[in-house]
Protein backbone atom coordinates (compact mmCIF):
# COMPACT_ATOMS: atom_id res chain seq x y z
CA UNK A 1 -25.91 -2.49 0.00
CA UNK A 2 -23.52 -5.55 0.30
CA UNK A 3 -19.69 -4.93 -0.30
CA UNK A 4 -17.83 -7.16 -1.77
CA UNK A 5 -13.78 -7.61 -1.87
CA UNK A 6 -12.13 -10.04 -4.31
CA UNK A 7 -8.12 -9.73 -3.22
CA UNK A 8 -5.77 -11.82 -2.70
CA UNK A 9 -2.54 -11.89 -0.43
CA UNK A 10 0.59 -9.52 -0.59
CA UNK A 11 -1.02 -7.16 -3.47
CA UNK A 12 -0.44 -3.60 -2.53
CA UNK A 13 -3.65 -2.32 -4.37
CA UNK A 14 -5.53 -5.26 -2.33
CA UNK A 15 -4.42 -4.00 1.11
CA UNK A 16 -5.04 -0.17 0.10
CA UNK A 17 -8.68 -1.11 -0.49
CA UNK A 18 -8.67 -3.37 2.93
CA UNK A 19 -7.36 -0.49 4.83
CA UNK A 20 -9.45 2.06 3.40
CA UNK A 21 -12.28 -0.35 4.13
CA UNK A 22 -10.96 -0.34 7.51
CA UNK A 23 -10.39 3.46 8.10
CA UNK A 24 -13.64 4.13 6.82
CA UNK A 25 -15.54 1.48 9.13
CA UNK A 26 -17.33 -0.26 6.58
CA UNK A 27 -17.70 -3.99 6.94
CA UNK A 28 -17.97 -6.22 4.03
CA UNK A 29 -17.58 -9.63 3.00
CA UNK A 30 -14.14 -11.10 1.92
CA UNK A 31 -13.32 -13.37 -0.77
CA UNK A 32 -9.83 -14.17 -0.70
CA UNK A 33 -8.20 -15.60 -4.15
CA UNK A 34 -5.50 -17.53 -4.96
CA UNK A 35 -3.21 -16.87 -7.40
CA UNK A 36 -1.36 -19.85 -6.85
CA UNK A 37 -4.75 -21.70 -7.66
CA UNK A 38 -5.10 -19.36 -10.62
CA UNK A 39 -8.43 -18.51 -8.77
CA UNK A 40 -8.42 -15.10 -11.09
CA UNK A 41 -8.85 -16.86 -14.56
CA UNK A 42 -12.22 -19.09 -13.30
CA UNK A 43 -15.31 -18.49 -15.66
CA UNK A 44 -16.96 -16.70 -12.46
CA UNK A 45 -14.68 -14.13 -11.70
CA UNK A 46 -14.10 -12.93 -15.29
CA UNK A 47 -17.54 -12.84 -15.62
CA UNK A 48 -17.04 -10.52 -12.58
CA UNK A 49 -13.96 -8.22 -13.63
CA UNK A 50 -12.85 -9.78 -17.42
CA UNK A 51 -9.80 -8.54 -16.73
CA UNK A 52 -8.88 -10.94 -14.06
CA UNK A 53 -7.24 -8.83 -11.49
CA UNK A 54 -7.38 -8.05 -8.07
CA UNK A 55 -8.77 -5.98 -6.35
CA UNK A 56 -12.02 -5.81 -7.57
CA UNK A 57 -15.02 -4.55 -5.06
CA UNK A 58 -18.68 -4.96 -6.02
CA UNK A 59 -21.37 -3.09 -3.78
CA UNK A 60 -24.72 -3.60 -5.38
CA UNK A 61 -24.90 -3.18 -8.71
CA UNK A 62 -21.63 -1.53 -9.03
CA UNK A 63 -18.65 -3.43 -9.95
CA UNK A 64 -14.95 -1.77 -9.86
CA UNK A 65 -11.40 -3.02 -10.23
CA UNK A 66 -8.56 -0.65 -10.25
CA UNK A 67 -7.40 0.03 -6.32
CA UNK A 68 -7.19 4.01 -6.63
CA UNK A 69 -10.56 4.03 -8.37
CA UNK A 70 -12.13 2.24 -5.55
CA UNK A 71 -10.92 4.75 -2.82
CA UNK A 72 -12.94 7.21 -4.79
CA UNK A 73 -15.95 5.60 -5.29
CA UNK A 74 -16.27 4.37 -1.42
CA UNK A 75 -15.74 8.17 -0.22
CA UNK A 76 -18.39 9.32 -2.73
CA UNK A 77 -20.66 6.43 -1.08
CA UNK A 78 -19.73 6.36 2.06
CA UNK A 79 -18.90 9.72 3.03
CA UNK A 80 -18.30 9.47 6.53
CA UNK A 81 -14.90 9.67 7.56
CA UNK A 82 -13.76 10.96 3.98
CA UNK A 83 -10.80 9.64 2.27
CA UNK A 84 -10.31 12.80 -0.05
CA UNK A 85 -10.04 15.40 2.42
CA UNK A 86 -12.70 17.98 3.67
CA UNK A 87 -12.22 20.86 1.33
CA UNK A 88 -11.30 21.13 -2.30
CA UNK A 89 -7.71 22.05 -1.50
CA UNK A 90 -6.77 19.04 0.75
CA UNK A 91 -9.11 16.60 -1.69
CA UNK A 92 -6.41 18.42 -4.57
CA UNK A 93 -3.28 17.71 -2.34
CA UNK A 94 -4.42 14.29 -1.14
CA UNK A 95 -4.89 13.30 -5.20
CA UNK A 96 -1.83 14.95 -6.23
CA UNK A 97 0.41 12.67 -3.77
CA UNK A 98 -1.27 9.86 -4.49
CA UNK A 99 -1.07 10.38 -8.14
CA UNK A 100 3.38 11.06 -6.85
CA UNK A 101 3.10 7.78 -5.61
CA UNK A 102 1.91 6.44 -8.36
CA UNK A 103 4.31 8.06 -11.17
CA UNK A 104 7.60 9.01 -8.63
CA UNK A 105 7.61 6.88 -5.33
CA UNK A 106 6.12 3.40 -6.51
CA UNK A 107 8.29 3.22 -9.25
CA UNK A 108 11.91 4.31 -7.07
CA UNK A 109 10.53 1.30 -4.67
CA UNK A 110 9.84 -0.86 -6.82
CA UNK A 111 13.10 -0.76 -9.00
CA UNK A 112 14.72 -1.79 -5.17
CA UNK A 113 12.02 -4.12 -4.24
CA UNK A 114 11.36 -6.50 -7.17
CA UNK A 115 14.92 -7.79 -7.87
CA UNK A 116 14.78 -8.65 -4.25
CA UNK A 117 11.62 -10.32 -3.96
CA UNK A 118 10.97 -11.54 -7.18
CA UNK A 119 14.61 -11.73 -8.72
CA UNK A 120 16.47 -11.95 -10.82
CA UNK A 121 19.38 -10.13 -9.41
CA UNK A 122 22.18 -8.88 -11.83
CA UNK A 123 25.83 -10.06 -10.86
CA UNK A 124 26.85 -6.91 -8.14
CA UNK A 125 23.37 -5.82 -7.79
CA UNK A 126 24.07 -3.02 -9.69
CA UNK A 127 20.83 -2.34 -10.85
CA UNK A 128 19.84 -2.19 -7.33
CA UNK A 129 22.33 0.42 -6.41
CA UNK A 130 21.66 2.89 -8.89
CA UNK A 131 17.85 3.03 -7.90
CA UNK A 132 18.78 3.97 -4.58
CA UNK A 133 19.52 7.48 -4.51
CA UNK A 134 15.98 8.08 -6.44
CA UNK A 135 14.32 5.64 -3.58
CA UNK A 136 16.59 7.81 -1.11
CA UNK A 137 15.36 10.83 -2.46
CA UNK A 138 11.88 10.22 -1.83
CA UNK A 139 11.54 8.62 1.43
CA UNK A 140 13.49 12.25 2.63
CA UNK A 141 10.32 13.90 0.63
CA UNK A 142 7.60 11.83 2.58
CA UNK A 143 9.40 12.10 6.02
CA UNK A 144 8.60 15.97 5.85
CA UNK A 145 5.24 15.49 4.59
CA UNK A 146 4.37 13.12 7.25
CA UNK A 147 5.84 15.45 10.06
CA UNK A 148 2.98 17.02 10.68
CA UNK A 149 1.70 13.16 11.66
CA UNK A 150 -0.49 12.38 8.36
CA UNK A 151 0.34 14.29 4.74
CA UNK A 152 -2.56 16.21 4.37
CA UNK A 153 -5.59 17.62 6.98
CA UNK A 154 -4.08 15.65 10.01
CA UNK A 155 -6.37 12.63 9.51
CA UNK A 156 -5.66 9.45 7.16
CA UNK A 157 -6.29 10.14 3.90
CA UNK A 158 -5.97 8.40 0.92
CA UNK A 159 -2.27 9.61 0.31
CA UNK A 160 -1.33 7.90 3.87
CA UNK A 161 -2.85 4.65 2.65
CA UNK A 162 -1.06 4.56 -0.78
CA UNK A 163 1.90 5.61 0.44
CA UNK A 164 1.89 3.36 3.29
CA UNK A 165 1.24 0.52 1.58
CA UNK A 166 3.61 0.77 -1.15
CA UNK A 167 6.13 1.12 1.80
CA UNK A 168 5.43 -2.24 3.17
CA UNK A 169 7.10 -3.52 -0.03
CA UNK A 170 9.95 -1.99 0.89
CA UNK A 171 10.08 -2.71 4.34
CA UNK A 172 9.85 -6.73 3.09
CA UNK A 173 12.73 -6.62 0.90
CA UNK A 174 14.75 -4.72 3.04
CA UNK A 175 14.54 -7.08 6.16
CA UNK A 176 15.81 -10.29 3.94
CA UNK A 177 18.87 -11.63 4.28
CA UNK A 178 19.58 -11.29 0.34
CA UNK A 179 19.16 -7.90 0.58
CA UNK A 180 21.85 -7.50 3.61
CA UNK A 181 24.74 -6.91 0.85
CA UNK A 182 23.33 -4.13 -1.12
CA UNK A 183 23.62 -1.85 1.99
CA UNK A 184 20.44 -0.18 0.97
CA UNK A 185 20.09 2.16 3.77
CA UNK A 186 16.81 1.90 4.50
CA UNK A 187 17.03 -0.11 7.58
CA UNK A 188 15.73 0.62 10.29
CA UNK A 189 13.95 3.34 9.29
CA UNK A 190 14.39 5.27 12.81
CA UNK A 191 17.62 5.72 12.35
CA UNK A 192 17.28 8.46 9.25
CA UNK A 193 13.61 9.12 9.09
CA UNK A 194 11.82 8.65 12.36
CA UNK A 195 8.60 10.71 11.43
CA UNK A 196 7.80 7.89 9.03
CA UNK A 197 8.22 5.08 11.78
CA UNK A 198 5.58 7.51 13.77
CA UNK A 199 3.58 8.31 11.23
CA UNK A 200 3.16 4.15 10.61
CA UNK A 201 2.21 3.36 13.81
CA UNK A 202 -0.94 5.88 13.48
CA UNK A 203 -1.78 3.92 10.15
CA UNK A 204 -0.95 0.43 12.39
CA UNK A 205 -3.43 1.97 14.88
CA UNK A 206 -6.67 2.30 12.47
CA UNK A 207 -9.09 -0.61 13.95
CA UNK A 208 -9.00 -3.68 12.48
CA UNK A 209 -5.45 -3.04 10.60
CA UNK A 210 -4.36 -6.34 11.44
CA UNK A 211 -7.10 -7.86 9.65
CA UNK A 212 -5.76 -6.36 6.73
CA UNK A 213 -2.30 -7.76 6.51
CA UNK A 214 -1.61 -10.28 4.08
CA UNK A 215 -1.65 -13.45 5.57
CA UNK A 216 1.57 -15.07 4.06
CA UNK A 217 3.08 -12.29 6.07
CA UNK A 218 2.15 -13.11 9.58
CA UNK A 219 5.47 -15.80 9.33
CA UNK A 220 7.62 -13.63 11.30
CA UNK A 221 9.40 -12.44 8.12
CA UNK A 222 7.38 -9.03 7.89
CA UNK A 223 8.23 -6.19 10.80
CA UNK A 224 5.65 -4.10 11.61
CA UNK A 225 6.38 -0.35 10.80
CA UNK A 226 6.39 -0.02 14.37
CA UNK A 227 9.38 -1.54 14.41
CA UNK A 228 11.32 0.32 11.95
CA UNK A 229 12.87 2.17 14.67
């Protein structure tokens, strides 16, 4: 079969499909959307996903949108290089922090990372402020999970590739200049949690990763995790 990615640049579900895509060595053919061009809403891609959301993958006859749903599917059919772990234990602990991400650690960035990116800001920030002890909180929790070089079964799973790609979010915001008076602490990320910044560059390492970053981010404005140090 054929695989097919509808994405489009700077989603975080988009690139955890990409780089799962990449990690798992499958080629497939891209079909990049704009949302500027409201290329989501045509008559042909809602016919697609009726939803109108990215990204959606279609190998075959099978059609999927939701990001975490894909993972599963392509390591059930493509099980080389598994995604999930090796063993029902690490496929339980690899679901279980990606299902953290999704409930604890994408929300803590996210309350940081939107008024940033996407405004508004209140007057002070303080909105900002107050998230950061949660966001704090679990950055410290991944930085021992990580130590061990990946979270679960020492190679990438699906945990490293949702985590890591919600923390590119955060790694955006916290390199603009708006962000310089909120003193979020983040920045670099060497200086408090240097197992992340090495755990990143084995995620930056996976062939073809640079493929798979957005391409309104190649302007110089993005670091590479590499460079959190």
């Amino acid at each position: 079969m054929s695989i097919e990615l509808y994405w489009g640049s700077g989603s975080t579900p988009c690139w955890r499909v990409q780089l799962a895509l990449a990690a798992k060595g499958l080629t497939h053919t891209s079909h990049l959307l704009s949302f500027a061009a409201r290329e989501t809403r045509t008559p042909a891609f809602l016919a697609l996903n009726p939803r109108g959301k990215v990204p959606t993958l279609k190998d075959g006859d099978v059609v999927l949108n939701e990001s975490i749903a894909i993972l599963a599917y392509l390591d059930r059919a493509y099980p080389e290089r598994p995604l999930f772990g090796a063993t029902p234990a690490e496929a339980a602990q690899i679901w279980r922090f990606v299902m953290e991400f999704e409930s604890h650690g994408g929300p803590a960035i996210s309350a940081v990372t939107r008024p940033i990116l996407f405004g508004p800001i209140e007057p002070g920030g303080e909105a900002i402020t107050a998230a950061l002890p949660a966001l704090h909180a679990e950055l410290d929790l991944l930085a021992e999970r990580v130590t061990p070089g990946t979270m679960v079964g020492g190679q990438v799973s699906a945990a490293d590739i949702v985590w890591f790609c919600g923390l590119q979010q955060l790694v955006r915001a916290a390199t603009r200049p708006i962000a310089a008076p909120f003193q979020l602490g983040v920045w670099p990320f060497g200086h408090r949690w240097p197992t992340i910044v090495s755990w990143a560059q084995r995620l930056e390492a996976i062939p073809g990763y640079d493929a798979t970053r957005p391409p309104h981010w190649s302007d110089g404005e993005h670091p590479a995790p590499s460079r959190m140090g």
